[in-house]
PDB file of N, CA and C in Angstrom:
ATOM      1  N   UNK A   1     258.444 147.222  96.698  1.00  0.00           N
ATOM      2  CA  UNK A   1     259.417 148.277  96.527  1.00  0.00           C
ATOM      3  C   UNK A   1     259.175 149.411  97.516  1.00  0.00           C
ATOM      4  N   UNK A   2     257.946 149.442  97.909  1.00  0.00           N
ATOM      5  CA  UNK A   2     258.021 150.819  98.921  1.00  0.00           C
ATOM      6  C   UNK A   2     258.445 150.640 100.108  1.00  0.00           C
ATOM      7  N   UNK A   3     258.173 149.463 100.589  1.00  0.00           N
ATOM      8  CA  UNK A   3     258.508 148.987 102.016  1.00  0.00           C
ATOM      9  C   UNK A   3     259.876 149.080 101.568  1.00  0.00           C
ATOM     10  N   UNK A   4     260.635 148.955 100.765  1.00  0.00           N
ATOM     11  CA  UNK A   4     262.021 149.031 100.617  1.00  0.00           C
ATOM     12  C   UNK A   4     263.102 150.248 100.594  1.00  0.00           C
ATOM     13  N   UNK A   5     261.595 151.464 100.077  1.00  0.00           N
ATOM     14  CA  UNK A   5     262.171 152.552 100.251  1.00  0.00           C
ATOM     15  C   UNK A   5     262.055 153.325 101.730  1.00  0.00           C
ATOM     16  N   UNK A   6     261.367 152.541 102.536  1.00  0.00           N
ATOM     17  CA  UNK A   6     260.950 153.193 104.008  1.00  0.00           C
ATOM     18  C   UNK A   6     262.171 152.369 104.439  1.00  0.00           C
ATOM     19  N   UNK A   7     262.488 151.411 104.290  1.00  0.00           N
ATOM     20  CA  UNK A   7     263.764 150.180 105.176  1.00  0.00           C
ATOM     21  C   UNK A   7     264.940 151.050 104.603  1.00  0.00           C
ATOM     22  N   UNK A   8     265.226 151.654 103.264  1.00  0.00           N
ATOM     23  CA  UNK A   8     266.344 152.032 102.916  1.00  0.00           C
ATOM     24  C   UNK A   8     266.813 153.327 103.790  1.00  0.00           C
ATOM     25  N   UNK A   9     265.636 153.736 104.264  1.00  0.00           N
ATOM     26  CA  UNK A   9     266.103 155.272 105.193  1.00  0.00           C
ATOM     27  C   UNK A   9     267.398 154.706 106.334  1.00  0.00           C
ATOM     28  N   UNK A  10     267.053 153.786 106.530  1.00  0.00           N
ATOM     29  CA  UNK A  10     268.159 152.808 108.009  1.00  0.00           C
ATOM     30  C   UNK A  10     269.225 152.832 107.454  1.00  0.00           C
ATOM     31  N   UNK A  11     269.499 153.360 105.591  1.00  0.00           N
ATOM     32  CA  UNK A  11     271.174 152.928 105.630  1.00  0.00           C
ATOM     33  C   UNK A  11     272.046 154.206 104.932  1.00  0.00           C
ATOM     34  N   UNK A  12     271.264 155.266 104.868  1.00  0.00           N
ATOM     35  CA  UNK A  12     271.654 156.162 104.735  1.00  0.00           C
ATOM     36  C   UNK A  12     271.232 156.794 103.638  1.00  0.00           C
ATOM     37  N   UNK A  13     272.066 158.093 103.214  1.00  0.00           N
ATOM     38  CA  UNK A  13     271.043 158.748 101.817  1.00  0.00           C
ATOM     39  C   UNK A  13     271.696 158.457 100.721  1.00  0.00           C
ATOM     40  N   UNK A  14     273.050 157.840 100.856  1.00  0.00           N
ATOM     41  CA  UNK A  14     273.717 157.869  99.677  1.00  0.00           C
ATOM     42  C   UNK A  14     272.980 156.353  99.054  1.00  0.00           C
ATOM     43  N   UNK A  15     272.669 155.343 100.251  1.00  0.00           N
ATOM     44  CA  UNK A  15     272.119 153.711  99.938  1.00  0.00           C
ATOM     45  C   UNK A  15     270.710 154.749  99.024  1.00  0.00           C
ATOM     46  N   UNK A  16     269.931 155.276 100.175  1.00  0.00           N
ATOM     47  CA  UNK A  16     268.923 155.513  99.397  1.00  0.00           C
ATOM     48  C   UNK A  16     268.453 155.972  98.174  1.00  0.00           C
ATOM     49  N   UNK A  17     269.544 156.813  98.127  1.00  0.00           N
ATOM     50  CA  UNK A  17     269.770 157.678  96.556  1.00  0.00           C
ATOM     51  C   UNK A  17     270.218 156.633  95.687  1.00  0.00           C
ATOM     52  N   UNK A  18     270.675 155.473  95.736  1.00  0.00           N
ATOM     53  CA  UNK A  18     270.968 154.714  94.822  1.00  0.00           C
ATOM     54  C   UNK A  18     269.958 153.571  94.372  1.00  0.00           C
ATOM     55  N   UNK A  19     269.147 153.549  95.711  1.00  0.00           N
ATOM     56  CA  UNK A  19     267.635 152.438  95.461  1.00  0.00           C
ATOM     57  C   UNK A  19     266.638 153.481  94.421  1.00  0.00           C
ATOM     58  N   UNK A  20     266.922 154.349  95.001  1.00  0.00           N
ATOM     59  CA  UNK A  20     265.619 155.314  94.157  1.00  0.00           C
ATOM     60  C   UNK A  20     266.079 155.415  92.831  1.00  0.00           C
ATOM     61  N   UNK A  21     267.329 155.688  92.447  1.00  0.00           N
ATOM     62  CA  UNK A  21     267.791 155.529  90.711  1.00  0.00           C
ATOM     63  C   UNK A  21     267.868 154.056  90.192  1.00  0.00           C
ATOM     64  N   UNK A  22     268.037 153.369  90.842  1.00  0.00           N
ATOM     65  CA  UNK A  22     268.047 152.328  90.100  1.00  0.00           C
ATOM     66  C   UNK A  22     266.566 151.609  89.667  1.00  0.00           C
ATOM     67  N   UNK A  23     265.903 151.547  91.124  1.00  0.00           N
ATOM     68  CA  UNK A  23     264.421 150.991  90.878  1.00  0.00           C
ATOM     69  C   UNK A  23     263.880 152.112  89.986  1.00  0.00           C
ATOM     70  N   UNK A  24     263.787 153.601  89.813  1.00  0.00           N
ATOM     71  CA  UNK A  24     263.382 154.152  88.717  1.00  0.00           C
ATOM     72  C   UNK A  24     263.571 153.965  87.213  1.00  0.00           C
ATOM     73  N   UNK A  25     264.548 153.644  87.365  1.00  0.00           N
ATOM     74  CA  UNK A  25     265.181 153.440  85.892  1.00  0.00           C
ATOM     75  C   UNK A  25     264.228 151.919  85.280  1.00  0.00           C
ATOM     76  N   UNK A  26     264.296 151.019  85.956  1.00  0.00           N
ATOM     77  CA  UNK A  26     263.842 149.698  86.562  1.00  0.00           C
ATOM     78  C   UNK A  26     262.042 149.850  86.157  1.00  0.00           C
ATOM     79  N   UNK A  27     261.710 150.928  86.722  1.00  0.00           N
ATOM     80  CA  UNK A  27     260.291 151.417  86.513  1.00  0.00           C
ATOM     81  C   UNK A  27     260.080 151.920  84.903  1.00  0.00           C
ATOM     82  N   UNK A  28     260.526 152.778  84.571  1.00  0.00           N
ATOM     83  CA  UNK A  28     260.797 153.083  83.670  1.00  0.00           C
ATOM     84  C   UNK A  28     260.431 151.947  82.336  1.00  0.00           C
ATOM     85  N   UNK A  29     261.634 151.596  81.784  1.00  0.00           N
ATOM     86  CA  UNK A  29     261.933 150.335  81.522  1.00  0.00           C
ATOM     87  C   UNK A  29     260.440 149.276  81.609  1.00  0.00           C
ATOM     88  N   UNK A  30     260.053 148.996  82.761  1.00  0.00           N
ATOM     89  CA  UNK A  30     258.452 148.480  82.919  1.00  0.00           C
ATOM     90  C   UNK A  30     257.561 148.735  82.486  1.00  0.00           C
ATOM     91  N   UNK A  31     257.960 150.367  82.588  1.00  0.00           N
ATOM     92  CA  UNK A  31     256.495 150.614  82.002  1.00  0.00           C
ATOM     93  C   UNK A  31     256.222 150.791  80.877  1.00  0.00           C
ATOM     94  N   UNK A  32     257.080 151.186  79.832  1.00  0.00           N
ATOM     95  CA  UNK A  32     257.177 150.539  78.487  1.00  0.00           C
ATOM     96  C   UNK A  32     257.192 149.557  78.608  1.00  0.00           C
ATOM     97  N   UNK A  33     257.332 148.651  78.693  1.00  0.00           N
ATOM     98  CA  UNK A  33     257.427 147.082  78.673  1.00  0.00           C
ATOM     99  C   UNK A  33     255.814 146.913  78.270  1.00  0.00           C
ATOM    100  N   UNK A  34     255.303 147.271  79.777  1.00  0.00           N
ATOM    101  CA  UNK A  34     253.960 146.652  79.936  1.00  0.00           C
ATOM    102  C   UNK A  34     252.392 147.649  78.818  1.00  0.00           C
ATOM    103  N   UNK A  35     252.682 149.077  78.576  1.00  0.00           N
ATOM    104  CA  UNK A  35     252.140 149.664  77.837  1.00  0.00           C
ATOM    105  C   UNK A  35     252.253 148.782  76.515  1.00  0.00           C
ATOM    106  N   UNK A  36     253.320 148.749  76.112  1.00  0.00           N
ATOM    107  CA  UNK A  36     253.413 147.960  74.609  1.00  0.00           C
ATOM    108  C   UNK A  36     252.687 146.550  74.785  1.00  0.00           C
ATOM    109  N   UNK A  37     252.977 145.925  75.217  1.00  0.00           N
ATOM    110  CA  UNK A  37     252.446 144.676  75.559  1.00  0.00           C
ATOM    111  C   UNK A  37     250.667 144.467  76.384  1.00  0.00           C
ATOM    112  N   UNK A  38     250.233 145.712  77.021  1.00  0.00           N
ATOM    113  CA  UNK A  38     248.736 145.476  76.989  1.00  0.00           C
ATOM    114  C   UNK A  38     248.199 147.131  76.604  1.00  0.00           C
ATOM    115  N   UNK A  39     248.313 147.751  76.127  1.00  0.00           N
ATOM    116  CA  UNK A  39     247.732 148.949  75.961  1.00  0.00           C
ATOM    117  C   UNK A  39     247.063 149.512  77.132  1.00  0.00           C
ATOM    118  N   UNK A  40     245.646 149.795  76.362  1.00  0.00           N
ATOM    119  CA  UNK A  40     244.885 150.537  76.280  1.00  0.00           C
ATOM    120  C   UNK A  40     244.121 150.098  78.350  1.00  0.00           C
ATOM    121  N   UNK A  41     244.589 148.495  78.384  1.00  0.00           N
ATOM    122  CA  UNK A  41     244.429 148.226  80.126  1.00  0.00           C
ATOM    123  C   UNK A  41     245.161 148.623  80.928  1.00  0.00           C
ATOM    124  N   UNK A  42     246.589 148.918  80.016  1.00  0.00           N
ATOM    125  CA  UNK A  42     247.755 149.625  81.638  1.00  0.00           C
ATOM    126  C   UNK A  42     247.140 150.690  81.673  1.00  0.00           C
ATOM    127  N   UNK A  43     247.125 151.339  80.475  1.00  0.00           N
ATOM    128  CA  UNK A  43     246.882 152.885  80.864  1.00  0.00           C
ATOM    129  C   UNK A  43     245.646 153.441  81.407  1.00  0.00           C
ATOM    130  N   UNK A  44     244.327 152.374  81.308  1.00  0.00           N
ATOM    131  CA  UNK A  44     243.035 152.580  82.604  1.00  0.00           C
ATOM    132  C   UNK A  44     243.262 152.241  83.604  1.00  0.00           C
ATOM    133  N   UNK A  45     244.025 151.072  84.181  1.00  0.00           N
ATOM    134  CA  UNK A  45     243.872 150.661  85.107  1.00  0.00           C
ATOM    135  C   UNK A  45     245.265 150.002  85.572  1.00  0.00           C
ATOM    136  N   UNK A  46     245.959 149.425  85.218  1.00  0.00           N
ATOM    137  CA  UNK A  46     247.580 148.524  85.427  1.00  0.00           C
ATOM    138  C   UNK A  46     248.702 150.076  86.388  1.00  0.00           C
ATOM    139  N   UNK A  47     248.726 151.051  85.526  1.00  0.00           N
ATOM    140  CA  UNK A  47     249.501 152.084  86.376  1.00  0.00           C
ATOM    141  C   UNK A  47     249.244 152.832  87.472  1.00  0.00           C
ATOM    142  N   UNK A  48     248.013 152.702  87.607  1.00  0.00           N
ATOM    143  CA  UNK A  48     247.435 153.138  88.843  1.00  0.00           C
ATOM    144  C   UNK A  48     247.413 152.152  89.734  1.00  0.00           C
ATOM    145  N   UNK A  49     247.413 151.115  89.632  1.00  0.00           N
ATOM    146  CA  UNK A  49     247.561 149.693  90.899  1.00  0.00           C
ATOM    147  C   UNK A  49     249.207 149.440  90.911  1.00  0.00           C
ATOM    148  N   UNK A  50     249.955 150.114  89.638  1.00  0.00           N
ATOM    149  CA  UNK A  50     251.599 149.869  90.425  1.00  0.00           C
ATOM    150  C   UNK A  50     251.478 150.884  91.050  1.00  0.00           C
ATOM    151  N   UNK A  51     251.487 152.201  91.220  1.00  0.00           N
ATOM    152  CA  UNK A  51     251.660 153.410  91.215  1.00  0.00           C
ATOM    153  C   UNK A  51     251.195 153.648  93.072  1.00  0.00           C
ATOM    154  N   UNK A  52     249.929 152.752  93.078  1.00  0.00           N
ATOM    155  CA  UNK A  52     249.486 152.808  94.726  1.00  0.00           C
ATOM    156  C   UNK A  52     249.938 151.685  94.963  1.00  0.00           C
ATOM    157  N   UNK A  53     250.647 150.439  94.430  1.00  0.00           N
ATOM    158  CA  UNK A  53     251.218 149.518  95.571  1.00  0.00           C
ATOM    159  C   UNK A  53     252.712 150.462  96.278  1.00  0.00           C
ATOM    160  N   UNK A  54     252.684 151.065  95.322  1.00  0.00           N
ATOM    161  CA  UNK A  54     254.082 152.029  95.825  1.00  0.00           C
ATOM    162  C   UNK A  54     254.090 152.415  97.200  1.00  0.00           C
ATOM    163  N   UNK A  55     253.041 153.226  97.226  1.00  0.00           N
ATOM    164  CA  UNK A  55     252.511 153.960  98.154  1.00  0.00           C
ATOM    165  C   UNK A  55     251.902 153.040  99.288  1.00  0.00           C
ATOM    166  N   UNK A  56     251.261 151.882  99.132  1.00  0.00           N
ATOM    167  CA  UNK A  56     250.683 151.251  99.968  1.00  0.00           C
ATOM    168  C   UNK A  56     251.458 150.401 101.061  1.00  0.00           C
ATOM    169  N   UNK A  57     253.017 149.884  99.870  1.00  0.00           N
ATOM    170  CA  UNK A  57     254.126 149.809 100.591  1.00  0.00           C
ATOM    171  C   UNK A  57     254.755 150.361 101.290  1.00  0.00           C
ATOM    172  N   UNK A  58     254.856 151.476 101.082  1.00  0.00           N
ATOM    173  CA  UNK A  58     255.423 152.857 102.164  1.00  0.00           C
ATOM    174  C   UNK A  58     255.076 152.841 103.265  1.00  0.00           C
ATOM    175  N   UNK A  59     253.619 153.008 103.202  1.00  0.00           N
ATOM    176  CA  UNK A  59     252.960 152.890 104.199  1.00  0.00           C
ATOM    177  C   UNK A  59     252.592 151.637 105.514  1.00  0.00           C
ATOM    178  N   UNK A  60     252.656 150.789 104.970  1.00  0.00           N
ATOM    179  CA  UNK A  60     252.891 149.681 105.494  1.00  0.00           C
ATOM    180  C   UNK A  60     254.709 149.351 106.454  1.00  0.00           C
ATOM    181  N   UNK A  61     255.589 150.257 105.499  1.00  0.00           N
ATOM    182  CA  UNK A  61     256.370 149.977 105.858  1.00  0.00           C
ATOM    183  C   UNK A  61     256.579 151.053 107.588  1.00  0.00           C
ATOM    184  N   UNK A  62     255.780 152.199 107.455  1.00  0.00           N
ATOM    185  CA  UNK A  62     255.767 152.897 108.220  1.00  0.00           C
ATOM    186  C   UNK A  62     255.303 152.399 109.452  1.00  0.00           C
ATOM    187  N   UNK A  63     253.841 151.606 109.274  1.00  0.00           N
ATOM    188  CA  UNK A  63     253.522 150.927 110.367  1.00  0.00           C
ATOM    189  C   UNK A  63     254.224 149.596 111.130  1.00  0.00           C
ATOM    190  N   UNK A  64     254.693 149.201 110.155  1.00  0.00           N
ATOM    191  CA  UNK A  64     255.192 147.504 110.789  1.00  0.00           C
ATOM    192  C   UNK A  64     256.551 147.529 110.761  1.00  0.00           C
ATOM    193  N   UNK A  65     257.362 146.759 111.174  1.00  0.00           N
ATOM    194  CA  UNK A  65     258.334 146.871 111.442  1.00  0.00           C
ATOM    195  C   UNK A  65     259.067 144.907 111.018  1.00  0.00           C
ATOM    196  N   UNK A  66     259.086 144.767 110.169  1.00  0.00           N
ATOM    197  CA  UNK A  66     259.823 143.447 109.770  1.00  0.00           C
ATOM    198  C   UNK A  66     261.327 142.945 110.430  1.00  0.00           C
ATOM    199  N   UNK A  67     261.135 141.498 110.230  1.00  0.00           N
ATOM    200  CA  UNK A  67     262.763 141.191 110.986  1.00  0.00           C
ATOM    201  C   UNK A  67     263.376 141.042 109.851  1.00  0.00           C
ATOM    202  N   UNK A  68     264.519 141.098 109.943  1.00  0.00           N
ATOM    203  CA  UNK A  68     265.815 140.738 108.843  1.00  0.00           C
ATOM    204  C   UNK A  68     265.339 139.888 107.976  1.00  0.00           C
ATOM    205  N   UNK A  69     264.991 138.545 108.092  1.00  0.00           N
ATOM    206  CA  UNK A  69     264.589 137.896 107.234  1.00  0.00           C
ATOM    207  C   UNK A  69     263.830 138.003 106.287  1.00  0.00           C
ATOM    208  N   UNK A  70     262.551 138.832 106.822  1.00  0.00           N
ATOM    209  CA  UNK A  70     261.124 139.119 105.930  1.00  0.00           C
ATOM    210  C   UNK A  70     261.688 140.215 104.912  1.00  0.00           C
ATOM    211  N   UNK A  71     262.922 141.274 105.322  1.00  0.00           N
ATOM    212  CA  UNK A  71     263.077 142.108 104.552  1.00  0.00           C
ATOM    213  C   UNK A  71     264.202 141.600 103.428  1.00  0.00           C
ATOM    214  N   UNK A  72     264.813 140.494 103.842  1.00  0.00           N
ATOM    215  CA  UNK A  72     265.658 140.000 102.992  1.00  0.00           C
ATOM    216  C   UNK A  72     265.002 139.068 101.566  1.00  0.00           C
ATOM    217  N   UNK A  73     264.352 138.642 102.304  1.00  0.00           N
ATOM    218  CA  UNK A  73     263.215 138.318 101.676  1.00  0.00           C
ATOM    219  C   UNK A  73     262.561 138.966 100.516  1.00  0.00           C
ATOM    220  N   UNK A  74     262.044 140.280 100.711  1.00  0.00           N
ATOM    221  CA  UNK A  74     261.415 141.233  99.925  1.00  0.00           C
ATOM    222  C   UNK A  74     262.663 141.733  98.829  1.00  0.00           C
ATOM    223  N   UNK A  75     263.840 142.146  99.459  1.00  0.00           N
ATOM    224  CA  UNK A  75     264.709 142.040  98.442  1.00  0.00           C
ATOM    225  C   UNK A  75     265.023 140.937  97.210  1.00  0.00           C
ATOM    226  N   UNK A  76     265.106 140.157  98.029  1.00  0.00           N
ATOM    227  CA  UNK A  76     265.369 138.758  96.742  1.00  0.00           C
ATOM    228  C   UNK A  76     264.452 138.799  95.652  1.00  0.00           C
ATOM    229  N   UNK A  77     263.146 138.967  96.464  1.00  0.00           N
ATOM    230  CA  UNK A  77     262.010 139.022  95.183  1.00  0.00           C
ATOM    231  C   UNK A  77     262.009 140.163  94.421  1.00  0.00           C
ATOM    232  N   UNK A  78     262.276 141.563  94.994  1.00  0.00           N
ATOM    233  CA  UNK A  78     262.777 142.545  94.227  1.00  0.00           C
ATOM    234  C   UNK A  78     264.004 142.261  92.607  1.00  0.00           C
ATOM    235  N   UNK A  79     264.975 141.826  93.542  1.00  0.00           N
ATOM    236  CA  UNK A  79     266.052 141.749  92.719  1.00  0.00           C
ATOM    237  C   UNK A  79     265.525 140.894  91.746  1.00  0.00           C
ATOM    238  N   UNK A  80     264.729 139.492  92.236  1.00  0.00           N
ATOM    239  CA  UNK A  80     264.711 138.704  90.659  1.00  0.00           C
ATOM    240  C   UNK A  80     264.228 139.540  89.429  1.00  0.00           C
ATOM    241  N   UNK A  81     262.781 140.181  90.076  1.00  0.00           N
ATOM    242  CA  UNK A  81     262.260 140.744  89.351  1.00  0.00           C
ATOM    243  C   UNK A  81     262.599 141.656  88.726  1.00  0.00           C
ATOM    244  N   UNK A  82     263.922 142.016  89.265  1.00  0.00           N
ATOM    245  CA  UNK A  82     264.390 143.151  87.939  1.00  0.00           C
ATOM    246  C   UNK A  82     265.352 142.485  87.060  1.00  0.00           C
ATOM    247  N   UNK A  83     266.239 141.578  87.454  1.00  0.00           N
ATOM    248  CA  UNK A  83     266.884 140.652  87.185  1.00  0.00           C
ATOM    249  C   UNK A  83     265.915 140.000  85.656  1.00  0.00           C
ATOM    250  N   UNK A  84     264.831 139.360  86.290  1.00  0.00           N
ATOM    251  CA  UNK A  84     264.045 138.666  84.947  1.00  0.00           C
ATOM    252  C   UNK A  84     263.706 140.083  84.268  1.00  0.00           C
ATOM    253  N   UNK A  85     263.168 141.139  84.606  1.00  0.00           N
ATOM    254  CA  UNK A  85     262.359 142.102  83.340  1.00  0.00           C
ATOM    255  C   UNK A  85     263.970 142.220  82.275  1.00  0.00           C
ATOM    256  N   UNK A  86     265.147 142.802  82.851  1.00  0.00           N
ATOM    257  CA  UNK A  86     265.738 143.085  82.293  1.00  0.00           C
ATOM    258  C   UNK A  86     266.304 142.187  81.459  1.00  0.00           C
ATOM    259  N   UNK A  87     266.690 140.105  81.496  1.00  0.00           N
ATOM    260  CA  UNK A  87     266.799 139.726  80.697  1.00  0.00           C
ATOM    261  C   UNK A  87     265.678 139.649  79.505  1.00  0.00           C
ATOM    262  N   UNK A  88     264.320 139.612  80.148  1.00  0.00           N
ATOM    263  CA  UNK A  88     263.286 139.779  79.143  1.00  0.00           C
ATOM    264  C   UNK A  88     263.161 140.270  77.843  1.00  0.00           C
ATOM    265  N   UNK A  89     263.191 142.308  78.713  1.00  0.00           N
ATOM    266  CA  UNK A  89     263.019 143.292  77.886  1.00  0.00           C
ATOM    267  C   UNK A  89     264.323 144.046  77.348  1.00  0.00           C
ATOM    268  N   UNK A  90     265.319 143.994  78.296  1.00  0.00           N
ATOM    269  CA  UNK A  90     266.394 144.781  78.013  1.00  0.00           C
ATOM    270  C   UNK A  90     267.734 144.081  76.611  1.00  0.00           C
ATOM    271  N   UNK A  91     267.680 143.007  76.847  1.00  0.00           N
ATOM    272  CA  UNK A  91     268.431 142.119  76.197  1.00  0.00           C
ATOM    273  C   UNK A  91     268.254 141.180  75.090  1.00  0.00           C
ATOM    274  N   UNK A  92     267.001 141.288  74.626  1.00  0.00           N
ATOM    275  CA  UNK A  92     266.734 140.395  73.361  1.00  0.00           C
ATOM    276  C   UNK A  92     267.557 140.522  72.549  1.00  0.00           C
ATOM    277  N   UNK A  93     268.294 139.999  71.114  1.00  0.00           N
ATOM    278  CA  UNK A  93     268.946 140.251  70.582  1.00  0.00           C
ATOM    279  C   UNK A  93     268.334 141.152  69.141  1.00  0.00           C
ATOM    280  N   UNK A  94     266.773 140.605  69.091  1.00  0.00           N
ATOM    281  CA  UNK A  94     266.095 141.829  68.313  1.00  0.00           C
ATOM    282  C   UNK A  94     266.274 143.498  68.322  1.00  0.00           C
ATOM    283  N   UNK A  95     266.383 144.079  69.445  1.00  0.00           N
ATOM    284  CA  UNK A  95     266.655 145.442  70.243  1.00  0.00           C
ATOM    285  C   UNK A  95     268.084 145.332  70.167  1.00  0.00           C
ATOM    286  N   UNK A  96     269.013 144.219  70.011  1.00  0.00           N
ATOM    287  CA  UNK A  96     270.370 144.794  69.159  1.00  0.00           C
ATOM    288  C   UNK A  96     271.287 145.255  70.667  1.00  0.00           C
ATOM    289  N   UNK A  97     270.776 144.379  71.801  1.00  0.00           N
ATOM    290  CA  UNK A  97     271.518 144.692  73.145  1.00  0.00           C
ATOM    291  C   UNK A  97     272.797 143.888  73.056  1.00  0.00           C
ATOM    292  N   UNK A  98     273.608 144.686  73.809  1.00  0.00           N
ATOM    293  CA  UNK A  98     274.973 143.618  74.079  1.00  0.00           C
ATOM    294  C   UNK A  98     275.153 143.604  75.542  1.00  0.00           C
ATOM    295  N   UNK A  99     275.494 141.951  75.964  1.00  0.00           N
ATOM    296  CA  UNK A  99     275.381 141.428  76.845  1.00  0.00           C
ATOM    297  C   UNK A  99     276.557 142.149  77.852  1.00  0.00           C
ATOM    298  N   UNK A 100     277.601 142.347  77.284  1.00  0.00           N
ATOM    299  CA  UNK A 100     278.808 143.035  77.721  1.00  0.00           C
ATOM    300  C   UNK A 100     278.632 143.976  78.346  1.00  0.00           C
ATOM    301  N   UNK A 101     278.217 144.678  78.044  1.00  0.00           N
ATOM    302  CA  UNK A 101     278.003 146.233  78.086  1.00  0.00           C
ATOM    303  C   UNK A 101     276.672 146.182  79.726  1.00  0.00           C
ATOM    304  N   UNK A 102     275.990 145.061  79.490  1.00  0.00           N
ATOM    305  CA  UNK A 102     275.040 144.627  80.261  1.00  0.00           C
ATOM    306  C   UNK A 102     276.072 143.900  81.737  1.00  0.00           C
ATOM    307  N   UNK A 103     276.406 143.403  81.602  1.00  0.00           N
ATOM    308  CA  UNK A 103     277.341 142.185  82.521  1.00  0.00           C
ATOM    309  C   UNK A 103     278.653 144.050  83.040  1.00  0.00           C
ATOM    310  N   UNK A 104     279.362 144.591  82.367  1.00  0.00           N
ATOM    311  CA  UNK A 104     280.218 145.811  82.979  1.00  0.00           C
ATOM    312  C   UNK A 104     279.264 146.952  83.854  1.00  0.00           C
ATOM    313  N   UNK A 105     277.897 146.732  83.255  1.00  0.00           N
ATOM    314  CA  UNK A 105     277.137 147.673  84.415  1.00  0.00           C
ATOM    315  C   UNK A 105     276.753 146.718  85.701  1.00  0.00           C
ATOM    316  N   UNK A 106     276.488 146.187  85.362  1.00  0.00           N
ATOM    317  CA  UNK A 106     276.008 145.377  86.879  1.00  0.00           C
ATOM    318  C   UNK A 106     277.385 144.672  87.605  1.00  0.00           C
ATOM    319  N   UNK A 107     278.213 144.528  86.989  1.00  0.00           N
ATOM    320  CA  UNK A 107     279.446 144.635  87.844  1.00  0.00           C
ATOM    321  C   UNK A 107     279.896 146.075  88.835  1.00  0.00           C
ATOM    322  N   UNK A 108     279.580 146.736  87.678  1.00  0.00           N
ATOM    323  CA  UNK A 108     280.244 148.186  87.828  1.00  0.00           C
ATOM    324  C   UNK A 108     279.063 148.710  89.114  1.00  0.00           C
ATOM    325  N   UNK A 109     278.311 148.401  89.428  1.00  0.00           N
ATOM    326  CA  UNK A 109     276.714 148.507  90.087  1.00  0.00           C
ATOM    327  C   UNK A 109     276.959 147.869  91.307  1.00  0.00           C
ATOM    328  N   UNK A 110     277.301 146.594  91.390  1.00  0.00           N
ATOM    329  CA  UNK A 110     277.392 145.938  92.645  1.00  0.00           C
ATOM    330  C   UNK A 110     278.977 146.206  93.371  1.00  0.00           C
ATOM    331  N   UNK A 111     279.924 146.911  92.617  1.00  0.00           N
ATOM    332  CA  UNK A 111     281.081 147.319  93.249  1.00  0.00           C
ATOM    333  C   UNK A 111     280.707 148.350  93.747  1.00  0.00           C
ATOM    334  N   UNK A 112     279.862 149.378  93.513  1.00  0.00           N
ATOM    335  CA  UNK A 112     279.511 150.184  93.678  1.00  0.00           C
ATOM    336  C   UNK A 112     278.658 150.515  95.134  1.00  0.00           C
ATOM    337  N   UNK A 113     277.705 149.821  94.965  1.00  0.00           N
ATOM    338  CA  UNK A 113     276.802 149.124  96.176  1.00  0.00           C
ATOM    339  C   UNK A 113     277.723 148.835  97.060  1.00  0.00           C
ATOM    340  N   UNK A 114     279.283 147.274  97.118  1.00  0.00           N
ATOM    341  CA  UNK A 114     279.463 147.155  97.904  1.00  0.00           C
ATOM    342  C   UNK A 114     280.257 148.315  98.853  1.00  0.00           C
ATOM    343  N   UNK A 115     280.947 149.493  98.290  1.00  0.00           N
ATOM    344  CA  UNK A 115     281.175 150.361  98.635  1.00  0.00           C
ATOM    345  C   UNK A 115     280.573 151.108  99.507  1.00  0.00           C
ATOM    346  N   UNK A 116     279.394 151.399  99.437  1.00  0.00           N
ATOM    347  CA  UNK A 116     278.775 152.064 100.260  1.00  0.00           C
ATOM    348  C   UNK A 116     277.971 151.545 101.568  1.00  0.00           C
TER     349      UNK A 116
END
């Protein structure tokens, strides 16, 4: 994700402003996820190794310079991964989610995207 936020500067602030809310929200969302599900290890050690891959990505992204592919690449794996947390965590039918409501945002999201 960080290398994604150094690549997103290339497409402007409105692209960028929309990577940064969404992967936050995205974060968010995770990190409840993963607190509930291991405690007392995210919070010594699990948020501080997402927290600097962030950063480590950034940085990386600053130095190197990827071709189209490698970054297309990094996206895909991005996207699954929010793609899977959110059918995971967001949508069980325990938590009382509706799929609808789920399926009109990410429509409403990628019209959105293609817009800009």
């Amino acid at each position: 994700m960080g290398y994604l936020f150094r690549e997103s500067e290339n497409h402007g602030l409105v692209a960028c402003l929309l990577l940064c809310v969404t992967l936050g929200v995205h974060s968010v969302v995770n990190d409840l996820g993963l607190r509930e599900h291991h405690k007392q290890a995210y919070d010594r050690v699990g948020r501080w190794v997402l927290a600097a891959s962030i950063i480590t990505g950034w940085v990386i992204g600053q130095a190197l310079v990827l071709n189209p592919a490698a970054i297309a690449t990094i996206w895909a794996l991005v996207a699954g991964g929010v793609i899977l947390n959110v059918l995971k965590e967001e949508l069980p039918e325990e938590r009382e989610s509706d799929f609808g409501t789920f399926l009109v945002g990410a429509v409403g999201y990628g019209a959105l995207l293609l817009m800009v």
